[in-house]
PDB file of N, CA and C in Angstrom:
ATOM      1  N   UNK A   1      78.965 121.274  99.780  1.00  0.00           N
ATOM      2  CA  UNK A   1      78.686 120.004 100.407  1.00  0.00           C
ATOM      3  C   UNK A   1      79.915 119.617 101.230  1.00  0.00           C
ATOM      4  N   UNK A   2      79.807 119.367 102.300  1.00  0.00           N
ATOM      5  CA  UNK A   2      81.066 118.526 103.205  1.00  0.00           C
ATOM      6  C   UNK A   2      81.453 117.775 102.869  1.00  0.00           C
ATOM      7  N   UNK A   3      82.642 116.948 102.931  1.00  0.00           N
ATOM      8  CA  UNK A   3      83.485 115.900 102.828  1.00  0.00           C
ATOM      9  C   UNK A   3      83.343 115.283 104.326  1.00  0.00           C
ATOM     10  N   UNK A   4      84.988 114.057 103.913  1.00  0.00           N
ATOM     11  CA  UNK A   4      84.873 113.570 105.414  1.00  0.00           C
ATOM     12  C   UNK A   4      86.467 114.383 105.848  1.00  0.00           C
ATOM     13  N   UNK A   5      86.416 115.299 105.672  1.00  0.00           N
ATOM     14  CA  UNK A   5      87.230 116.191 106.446  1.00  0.00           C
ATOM     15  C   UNK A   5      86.948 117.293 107.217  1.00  0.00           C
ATOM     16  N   UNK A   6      85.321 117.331 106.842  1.00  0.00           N
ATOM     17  CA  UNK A   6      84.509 117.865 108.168  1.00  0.00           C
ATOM     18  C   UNK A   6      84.264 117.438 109.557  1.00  0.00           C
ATOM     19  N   UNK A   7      84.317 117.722 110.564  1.00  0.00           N
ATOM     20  CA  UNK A   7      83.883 116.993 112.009  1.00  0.00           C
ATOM     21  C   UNK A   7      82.529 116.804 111.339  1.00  0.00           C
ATOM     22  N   UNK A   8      81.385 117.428 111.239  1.00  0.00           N
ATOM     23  CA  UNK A   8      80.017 117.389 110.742  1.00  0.00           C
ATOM     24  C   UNK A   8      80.221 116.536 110.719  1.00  0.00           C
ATOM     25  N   UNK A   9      80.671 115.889 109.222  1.00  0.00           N
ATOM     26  CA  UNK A   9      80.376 114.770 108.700  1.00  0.00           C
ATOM     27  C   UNK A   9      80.535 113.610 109.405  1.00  0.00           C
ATOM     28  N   UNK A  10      81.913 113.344 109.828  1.00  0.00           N
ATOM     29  CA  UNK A  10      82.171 112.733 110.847  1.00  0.00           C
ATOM     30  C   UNK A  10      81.137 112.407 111.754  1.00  0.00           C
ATOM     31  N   UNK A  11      80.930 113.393 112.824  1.00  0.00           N
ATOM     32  CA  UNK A  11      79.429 113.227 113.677  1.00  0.00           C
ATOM     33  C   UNK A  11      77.870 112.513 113.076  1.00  0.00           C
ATOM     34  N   UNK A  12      77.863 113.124 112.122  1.00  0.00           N
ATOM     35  CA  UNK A  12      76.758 112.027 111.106  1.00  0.00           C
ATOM     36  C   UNK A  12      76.901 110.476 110.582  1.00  0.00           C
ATOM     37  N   UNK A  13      78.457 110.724 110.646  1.00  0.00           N
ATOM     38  CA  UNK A  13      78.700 108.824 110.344  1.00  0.00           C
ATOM     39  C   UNK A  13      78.748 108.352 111.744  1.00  0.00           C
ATOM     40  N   UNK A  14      78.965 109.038 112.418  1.00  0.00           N
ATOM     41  CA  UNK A  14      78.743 108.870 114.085  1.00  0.00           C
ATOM     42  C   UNK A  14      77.454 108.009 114.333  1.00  0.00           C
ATOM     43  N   UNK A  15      76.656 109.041 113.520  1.00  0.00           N
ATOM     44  CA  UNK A  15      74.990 109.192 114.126  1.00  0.00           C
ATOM     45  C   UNK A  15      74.685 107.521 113.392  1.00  0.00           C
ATOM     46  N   UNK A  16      75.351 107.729 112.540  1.00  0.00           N
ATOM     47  CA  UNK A  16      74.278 106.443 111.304  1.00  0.00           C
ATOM     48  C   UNK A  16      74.791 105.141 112.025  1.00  0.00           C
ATOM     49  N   UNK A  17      75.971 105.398 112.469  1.00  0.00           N
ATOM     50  CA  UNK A  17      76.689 103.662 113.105  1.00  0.00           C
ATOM     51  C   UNK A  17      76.343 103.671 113.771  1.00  0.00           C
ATOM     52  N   UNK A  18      75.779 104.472 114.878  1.00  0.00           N
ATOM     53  CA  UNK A  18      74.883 103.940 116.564  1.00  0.00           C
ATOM     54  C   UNK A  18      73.496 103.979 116.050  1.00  0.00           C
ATOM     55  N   UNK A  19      73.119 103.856 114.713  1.00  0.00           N
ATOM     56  CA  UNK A  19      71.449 103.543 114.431  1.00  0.00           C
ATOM     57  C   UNK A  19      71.756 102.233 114.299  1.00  0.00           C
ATOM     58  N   UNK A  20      72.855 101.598 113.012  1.00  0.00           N
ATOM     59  CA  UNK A  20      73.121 100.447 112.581  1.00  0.00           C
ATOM     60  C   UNK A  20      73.139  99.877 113.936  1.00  0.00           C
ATOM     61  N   UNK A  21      73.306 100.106 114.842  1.00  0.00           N
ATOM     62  CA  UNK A  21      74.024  99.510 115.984  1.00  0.00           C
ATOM     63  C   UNK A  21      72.988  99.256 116.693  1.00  0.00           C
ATOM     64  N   UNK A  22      71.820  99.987 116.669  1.00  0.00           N
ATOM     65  CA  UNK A  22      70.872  99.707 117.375  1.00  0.00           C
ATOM     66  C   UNK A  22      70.053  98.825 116.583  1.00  0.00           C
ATOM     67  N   UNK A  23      69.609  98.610 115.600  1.00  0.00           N
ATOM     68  CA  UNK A  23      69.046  98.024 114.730  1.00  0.00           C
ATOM     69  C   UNK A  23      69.884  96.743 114.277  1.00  0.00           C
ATOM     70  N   UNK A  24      70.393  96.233 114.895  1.00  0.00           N
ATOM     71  CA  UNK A  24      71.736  95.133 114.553  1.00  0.00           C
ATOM     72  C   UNK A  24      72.131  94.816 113.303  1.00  0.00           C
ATOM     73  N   UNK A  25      72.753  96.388 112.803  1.00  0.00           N
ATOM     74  CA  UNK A  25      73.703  95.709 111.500  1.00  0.00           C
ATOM     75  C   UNK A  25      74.752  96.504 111.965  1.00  0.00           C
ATOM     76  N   UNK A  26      75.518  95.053 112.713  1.00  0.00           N
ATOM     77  CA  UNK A  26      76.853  95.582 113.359  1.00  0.00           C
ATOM     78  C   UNK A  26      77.967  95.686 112.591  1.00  0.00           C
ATOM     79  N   UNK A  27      78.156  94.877 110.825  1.00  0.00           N
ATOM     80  CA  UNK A  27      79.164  94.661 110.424  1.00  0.00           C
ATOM     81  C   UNK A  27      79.280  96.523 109.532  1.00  0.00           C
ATOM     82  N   UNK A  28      77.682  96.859 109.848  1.00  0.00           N
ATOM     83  CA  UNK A  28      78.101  98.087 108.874  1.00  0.00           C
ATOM     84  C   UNK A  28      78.299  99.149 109.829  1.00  0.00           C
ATOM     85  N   UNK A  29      77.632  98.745 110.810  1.00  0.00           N
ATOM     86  CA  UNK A  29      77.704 100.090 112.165  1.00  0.00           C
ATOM     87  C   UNK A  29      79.698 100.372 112.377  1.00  0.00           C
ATOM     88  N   UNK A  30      79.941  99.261 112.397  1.00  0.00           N
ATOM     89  CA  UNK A  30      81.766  98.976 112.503  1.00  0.00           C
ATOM     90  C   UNK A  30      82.634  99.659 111.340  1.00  0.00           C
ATOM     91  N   UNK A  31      81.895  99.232 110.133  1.00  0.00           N
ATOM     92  CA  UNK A  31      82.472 100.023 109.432  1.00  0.00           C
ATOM     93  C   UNK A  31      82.553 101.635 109.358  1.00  0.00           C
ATOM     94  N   UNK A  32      81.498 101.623 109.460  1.00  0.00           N
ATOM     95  CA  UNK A  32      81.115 103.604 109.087  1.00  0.00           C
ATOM     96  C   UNK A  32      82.256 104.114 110.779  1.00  0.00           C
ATOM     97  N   UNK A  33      81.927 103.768 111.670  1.00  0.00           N
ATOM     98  CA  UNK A  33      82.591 104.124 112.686  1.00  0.00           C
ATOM     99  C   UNK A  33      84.406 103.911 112.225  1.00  0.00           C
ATOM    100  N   UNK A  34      84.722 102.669 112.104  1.00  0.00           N
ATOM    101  CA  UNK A  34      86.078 102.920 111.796  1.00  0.00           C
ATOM    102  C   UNK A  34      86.429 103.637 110.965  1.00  0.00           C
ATOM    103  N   UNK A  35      85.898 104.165 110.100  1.00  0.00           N
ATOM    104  CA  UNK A  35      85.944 104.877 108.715  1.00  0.00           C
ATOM    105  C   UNK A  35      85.749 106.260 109.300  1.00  0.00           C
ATOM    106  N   UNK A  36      84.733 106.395 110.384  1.00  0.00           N
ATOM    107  CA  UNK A  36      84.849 108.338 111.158  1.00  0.00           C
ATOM    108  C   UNK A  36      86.142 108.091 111.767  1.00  0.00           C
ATOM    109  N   UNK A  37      86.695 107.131 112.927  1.00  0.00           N
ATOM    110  CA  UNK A  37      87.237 107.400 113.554  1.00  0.00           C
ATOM    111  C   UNK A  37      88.769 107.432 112.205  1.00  0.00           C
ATOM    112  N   UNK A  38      89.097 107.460 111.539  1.00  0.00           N
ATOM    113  CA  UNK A  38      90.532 107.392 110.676  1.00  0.00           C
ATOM    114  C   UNK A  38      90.662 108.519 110.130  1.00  0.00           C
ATOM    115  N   UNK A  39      89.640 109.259 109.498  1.00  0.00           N
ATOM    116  CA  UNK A  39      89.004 110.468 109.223  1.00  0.00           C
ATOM    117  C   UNK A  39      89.392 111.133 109.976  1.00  0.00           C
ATOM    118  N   UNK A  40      88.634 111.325 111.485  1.00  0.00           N
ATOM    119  CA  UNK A  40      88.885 112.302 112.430  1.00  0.00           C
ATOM    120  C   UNK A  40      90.279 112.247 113.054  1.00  0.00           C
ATOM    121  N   UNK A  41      90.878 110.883 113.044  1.00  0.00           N
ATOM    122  CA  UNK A  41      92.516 111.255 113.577  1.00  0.00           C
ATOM    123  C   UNK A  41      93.102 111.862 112.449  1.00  0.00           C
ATOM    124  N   UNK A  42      93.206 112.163 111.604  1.00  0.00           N
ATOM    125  CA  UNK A  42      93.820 112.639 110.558  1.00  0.00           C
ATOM    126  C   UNK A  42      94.045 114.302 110.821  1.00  0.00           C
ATOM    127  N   UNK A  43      92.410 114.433 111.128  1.00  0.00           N
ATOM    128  CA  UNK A  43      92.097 116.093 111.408  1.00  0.00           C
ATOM    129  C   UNK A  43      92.606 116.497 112.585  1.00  0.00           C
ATOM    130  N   UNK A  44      92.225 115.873 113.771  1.00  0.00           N
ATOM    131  CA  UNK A  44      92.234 116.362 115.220  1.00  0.00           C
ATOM    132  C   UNK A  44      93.598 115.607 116.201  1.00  0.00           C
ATOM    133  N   UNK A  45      93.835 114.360 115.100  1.00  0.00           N
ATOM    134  CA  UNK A  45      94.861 113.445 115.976  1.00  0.00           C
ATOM    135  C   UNK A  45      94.253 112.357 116.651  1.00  0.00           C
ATOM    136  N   UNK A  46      94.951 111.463 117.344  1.00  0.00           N
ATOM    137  CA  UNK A  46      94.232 110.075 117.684  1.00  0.00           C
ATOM    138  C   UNK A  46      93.891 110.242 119.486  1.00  0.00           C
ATOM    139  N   UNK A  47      94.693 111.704 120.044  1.00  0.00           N
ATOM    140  CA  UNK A  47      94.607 111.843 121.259  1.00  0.00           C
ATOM    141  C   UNK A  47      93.288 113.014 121.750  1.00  0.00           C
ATOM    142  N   UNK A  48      93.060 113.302 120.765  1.00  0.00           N
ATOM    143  CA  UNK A  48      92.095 114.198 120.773  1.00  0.00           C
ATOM    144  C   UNK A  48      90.248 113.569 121.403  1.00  0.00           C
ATOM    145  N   UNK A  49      89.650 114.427 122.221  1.00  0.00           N
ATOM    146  CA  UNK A  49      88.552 114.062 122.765  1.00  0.00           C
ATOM    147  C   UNK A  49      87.758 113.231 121.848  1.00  0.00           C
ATOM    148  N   UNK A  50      87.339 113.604 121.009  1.00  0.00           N
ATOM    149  CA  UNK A  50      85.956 113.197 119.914  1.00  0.00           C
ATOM    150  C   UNK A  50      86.725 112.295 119.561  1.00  0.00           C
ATOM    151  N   UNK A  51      88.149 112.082 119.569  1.00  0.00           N
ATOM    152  CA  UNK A  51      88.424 110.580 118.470  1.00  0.00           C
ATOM    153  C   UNK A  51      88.406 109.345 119.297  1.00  0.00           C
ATOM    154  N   UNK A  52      88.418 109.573 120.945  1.00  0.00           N
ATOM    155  CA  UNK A  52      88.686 108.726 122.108  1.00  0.00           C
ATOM    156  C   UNK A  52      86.839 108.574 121.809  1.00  0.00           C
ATOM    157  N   UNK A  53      85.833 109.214 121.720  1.00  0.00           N
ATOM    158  CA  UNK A  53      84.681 109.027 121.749  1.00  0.00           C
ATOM    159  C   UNK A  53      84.115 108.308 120.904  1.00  0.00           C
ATOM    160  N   UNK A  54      84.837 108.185 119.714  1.00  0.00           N
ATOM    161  CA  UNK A  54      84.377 107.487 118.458  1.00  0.00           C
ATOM    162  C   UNK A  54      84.762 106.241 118.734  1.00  0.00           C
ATOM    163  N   UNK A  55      86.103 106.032 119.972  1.00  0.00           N
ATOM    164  CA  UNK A  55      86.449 104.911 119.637  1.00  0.00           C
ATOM    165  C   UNK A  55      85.655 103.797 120.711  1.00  0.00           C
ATOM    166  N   UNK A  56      85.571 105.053 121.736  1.00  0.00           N
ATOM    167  CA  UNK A  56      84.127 104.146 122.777  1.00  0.00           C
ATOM    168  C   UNK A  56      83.509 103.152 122.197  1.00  0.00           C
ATOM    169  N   UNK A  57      82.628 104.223 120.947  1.00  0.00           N
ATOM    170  CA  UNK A  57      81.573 103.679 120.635  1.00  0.00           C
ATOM    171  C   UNK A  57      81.654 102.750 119.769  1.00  0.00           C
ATOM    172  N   UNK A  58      83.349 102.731 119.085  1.00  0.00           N
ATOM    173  CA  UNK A  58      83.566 101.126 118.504  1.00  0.00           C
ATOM    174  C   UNK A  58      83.494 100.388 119.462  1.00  0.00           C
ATOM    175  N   UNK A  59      83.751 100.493 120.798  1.00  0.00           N
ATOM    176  CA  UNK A  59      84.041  99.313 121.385  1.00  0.00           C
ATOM    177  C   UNK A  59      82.499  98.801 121.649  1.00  0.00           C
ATOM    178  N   UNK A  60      81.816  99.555 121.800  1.00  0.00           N
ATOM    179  CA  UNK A  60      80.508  99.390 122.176  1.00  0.00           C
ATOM    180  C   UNK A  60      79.823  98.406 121.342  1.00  0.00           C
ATOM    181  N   UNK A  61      80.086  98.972 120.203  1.00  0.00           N
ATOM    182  CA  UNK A  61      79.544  97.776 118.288  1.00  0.00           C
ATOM    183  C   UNK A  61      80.264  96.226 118.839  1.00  0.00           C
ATOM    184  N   UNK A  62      81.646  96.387 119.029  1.00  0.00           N
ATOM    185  CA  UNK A  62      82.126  95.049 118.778  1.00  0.00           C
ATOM    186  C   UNK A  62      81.543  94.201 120.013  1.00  0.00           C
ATOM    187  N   UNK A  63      81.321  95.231 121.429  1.00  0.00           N
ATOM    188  CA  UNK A  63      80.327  94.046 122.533  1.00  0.00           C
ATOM    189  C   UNK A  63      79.261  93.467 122.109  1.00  0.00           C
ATOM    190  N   UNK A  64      78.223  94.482 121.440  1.00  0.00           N
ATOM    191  CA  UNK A  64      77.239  93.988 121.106  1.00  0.00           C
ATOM    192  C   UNK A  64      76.885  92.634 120.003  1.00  0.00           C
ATOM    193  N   UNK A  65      78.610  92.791 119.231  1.00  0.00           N
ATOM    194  CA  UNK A  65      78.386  91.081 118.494  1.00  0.00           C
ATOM    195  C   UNK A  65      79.026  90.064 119.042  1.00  0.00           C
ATOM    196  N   UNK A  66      79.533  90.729 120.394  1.00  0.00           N
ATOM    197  CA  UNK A  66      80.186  89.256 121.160  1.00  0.00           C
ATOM    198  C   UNK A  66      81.542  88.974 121.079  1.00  0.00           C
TER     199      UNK A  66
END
C-alpha cells in the first residue's frame, strides 16, 4: 500500500481536493491540498514542477472562498 511519500498518493489527494473544491467543501479541499503540497516538497523540493502545481491549485481553493 502507498504512503504519502508516494507522488501517487500525493496526485490522489490532488484528485480528492479539486472534487472537495468543486462540490464546495473548501475548508477540506485546503486541507488535503496543503497536506499534498508539504508531502511533496519534502520528496521533490518546493521548486520542483508538481509542487508549483499543487500550489496553483491552492490558490485556486482559497479564490473560490473569497
Amino acid at each position: 500500500i502507498y504512503g504519502r511519500e508516494y507522488i501517487k498518493t500525493l496526485n490522489c489527494m490532488a484528485d480528492i481536493a479539486s472534487w472537495c473544491k468543486d462540490t464546495g467543501r473548501y475548508k477540506e479541499a485546503e486541507e488535503l491540498q496543503d497536506s499534498a503540497i508539504n508531502s511533496l516538497e519534502g520528496i521533490v523540493g518546493e521548486d520542483h514542477p508538481n509542487t508549483l502545481y499543487f500550489k496553483v491549485d491552492l490558490i485556486g481553493i482559497y479564490t473560490r472562498q473569497g
